[in-house]
C-alpha atoms as a PDB file:
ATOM      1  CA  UNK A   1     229.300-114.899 -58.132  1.00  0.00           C
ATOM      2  CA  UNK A   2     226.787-112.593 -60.371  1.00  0.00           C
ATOM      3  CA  UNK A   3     223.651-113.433 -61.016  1.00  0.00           C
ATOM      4  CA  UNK A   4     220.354-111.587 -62.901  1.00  0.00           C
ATOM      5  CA  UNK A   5     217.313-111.746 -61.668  1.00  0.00           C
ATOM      6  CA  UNK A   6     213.780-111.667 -63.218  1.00  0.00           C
ATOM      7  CA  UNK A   7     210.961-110.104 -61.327  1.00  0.00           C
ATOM      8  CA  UNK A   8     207.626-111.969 -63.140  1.00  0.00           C
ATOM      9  CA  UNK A   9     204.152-109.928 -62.175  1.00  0.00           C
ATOM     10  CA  UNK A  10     201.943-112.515 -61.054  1.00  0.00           C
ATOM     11  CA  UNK A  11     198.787-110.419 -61.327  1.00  0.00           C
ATOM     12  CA  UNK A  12     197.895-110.693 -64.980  1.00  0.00           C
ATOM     13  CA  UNK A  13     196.877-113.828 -67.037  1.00  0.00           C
ATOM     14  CA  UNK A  14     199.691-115.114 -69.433  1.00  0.00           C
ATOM     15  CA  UNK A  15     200.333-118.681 -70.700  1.00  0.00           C
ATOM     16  CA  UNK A  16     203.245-120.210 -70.092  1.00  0.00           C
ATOM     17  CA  UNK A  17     205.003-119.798 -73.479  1.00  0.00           C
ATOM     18  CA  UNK A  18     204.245-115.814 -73.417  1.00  0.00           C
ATOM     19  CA  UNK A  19     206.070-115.440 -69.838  1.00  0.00           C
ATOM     20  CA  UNK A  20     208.973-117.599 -71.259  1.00  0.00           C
ATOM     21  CA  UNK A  21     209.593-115.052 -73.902  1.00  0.00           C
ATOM     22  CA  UNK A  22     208.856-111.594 -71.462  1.00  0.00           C
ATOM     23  CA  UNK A  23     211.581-113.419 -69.318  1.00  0.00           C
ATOM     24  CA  UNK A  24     213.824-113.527 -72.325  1.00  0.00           C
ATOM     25  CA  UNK A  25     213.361-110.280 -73.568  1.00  0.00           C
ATOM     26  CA  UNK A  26     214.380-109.059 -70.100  1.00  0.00           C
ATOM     27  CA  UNK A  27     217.659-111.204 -69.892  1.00  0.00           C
ATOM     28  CA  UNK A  28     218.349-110.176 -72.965  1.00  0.00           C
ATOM     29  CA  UNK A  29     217.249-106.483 -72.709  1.00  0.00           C
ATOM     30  CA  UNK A  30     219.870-106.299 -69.151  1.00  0.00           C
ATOM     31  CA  UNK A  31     222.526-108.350 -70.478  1.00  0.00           C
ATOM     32  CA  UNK A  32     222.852-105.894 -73.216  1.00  0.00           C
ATOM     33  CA  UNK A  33     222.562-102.909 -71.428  1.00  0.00           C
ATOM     34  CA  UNK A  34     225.256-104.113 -69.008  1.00  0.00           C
ATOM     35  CA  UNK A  35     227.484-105.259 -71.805  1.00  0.00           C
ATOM     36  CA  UNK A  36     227.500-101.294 -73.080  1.00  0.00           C
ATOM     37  CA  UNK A  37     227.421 -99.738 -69.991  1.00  0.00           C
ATOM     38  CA  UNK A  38     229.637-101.864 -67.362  1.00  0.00           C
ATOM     39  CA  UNK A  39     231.679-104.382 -69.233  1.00  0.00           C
ATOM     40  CA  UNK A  40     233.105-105.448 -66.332  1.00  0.00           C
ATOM     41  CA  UNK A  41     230.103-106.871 -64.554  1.00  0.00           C
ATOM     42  CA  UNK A  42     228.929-108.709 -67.720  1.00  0.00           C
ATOM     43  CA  UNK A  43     231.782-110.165 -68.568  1.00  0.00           C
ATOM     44  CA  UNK A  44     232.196-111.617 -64.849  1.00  0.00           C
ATOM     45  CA  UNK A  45     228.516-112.892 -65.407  1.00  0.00           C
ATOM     46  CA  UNK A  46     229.405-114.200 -68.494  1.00  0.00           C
ATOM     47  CA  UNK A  47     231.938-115.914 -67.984  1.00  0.00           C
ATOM     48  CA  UNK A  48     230.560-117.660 -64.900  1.00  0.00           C
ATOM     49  CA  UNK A  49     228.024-119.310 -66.787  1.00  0.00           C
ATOM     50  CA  UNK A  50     225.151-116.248 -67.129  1.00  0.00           C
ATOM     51  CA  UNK A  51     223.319-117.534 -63.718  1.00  0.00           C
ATOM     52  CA  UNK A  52     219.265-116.146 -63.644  1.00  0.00           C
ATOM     53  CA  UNK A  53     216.750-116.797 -61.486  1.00  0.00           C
ATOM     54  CA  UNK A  54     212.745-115.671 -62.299  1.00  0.00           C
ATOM     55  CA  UNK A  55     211.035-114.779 -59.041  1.00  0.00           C
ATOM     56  CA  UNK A  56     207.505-114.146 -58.492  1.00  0.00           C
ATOM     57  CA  UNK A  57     205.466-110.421 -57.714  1.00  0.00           C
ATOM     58  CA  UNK A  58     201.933-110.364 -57.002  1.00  0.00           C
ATOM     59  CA  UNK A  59     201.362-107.334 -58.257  1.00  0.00           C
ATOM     60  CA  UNK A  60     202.767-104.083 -60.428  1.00  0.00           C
ATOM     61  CA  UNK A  61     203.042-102.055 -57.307  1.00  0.00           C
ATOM     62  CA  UNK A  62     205.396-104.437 -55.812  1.00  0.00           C
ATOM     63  CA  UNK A  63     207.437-104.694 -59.175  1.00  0.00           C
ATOM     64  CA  UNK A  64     207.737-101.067 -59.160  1.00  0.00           C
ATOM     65  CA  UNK A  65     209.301-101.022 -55.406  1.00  0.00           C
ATOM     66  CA  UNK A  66     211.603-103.295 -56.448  1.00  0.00           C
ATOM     67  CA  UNK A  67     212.383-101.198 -59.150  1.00  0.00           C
ATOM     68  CA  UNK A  68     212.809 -97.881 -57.552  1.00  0.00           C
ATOM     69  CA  UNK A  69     215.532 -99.986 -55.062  1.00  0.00           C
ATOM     70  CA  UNK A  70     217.705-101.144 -57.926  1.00  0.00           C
ATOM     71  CA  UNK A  71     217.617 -97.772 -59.008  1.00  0.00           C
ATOM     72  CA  UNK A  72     218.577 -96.590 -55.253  1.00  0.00           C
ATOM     73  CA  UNK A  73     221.611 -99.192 -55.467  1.00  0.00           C
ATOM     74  CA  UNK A  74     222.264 -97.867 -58.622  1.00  0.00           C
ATOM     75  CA  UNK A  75     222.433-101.730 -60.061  1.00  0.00           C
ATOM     76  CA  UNK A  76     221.335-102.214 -63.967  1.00  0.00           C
ATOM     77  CA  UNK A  77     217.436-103.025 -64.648  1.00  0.00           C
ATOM     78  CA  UNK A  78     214.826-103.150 -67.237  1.00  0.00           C
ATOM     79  CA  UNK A  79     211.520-102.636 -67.289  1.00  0.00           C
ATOM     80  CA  UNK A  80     209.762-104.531 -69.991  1.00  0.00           C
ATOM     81  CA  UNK A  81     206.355-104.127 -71.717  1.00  0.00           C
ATOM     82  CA  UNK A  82     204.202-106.129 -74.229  1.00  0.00           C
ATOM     83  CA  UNK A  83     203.647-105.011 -77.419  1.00  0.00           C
ATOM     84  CA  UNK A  84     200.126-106.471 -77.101  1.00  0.00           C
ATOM     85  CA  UNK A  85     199.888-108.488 -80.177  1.00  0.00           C
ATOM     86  CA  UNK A  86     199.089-111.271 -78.292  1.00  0.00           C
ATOM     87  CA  UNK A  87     197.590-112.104 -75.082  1.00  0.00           C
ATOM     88  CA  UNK A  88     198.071-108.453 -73.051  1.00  0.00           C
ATOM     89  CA  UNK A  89     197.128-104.501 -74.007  1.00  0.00           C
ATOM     90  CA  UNK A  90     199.715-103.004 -75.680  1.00  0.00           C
ATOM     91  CA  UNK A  91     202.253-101.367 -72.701  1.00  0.00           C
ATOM     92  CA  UNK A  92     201.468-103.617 -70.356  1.00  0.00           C
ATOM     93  CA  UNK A  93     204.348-104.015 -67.741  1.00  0.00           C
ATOM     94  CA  UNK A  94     204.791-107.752 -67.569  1.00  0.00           C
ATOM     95  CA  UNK A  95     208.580-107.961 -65.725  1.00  0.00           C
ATOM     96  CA  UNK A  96     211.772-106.433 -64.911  1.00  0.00           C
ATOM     97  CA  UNK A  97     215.067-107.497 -64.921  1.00  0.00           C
ATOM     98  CA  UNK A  98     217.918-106.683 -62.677  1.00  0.00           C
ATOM     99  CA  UNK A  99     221.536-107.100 -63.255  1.00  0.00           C
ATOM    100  CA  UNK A 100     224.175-108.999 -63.609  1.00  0.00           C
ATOM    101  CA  UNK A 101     225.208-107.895 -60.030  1.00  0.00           C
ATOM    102  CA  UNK A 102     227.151-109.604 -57.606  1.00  0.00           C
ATOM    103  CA  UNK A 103     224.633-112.358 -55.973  1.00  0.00           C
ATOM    104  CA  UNK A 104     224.817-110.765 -52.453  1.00  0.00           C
ATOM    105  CA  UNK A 105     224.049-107.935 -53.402  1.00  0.00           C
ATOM    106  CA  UNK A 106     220.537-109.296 -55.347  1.00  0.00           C
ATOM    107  CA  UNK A 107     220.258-111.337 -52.641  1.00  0.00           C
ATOM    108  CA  UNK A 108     219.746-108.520 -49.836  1.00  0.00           C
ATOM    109  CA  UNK A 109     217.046-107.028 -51.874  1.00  0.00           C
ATOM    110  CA  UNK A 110     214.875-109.898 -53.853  1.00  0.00           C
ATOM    111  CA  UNK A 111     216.353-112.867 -51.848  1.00  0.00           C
ATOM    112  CA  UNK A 112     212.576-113.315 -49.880  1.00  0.00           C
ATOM    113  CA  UNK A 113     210.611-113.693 -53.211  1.00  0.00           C
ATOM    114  CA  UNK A 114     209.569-116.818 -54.038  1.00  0.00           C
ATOM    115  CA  UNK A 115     210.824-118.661 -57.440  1.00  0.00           C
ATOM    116  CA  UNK A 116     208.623-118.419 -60.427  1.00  0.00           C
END
């Protein structure tokens, strides 16, 4: 099974509608990326039904770890930022996304963070 995974930065204040669409813009943002640069993984995702799961960070620190150990494992990410038209100042890191990678492999490195 693949899976993505959403790493949500619990440190700053947003509503519940503006982490909805930072989540989506990172599915979106990693499906894409994967679908140009390893077909085979996305596809495999795909067709299994495009499984995600949004797990909570306290802090951007922590979100960066995470993100220099996908990079280690080589699996697909994205980093996203807000444009700050909203709620947040403009650039302000709000999640990353990881995959679609095989679940074990997610597993071993964000499978002790709690769900969002």
């Amino acid at each position: 099974m693949y899976k993505m995974v959403i790493l949500v930065r619990m440190d700053i204040k947003m509503s519940k509608g503006k982490t909805a669409v930072q989540v989506a813009h990172a599915a979106v943002s990693c499906a894409m990326k994967s679908y140009l640069t390893d077909f085979r993984s996305f596809n495999v995702w795909y067709s299994e039904g495009q499984k995600k799961v949004a797990l909570k960070v306290k802090t951007l620190d922590e979100m960066m770890e995470y993100k220099k150990r996908f990079d280690h494992e080589r699996i697909n990410s994205c980093v996203i930022s807000d444009a700050g038209l909203t709620q947040l100042e403009p650039g302000t890191i709000t999640v990353i996304g990881a995959g679609p990678e095989r679940e074990d492999i997610l597993d071993k490195i964000t499978g002790s963070l709690p769900l969002l």
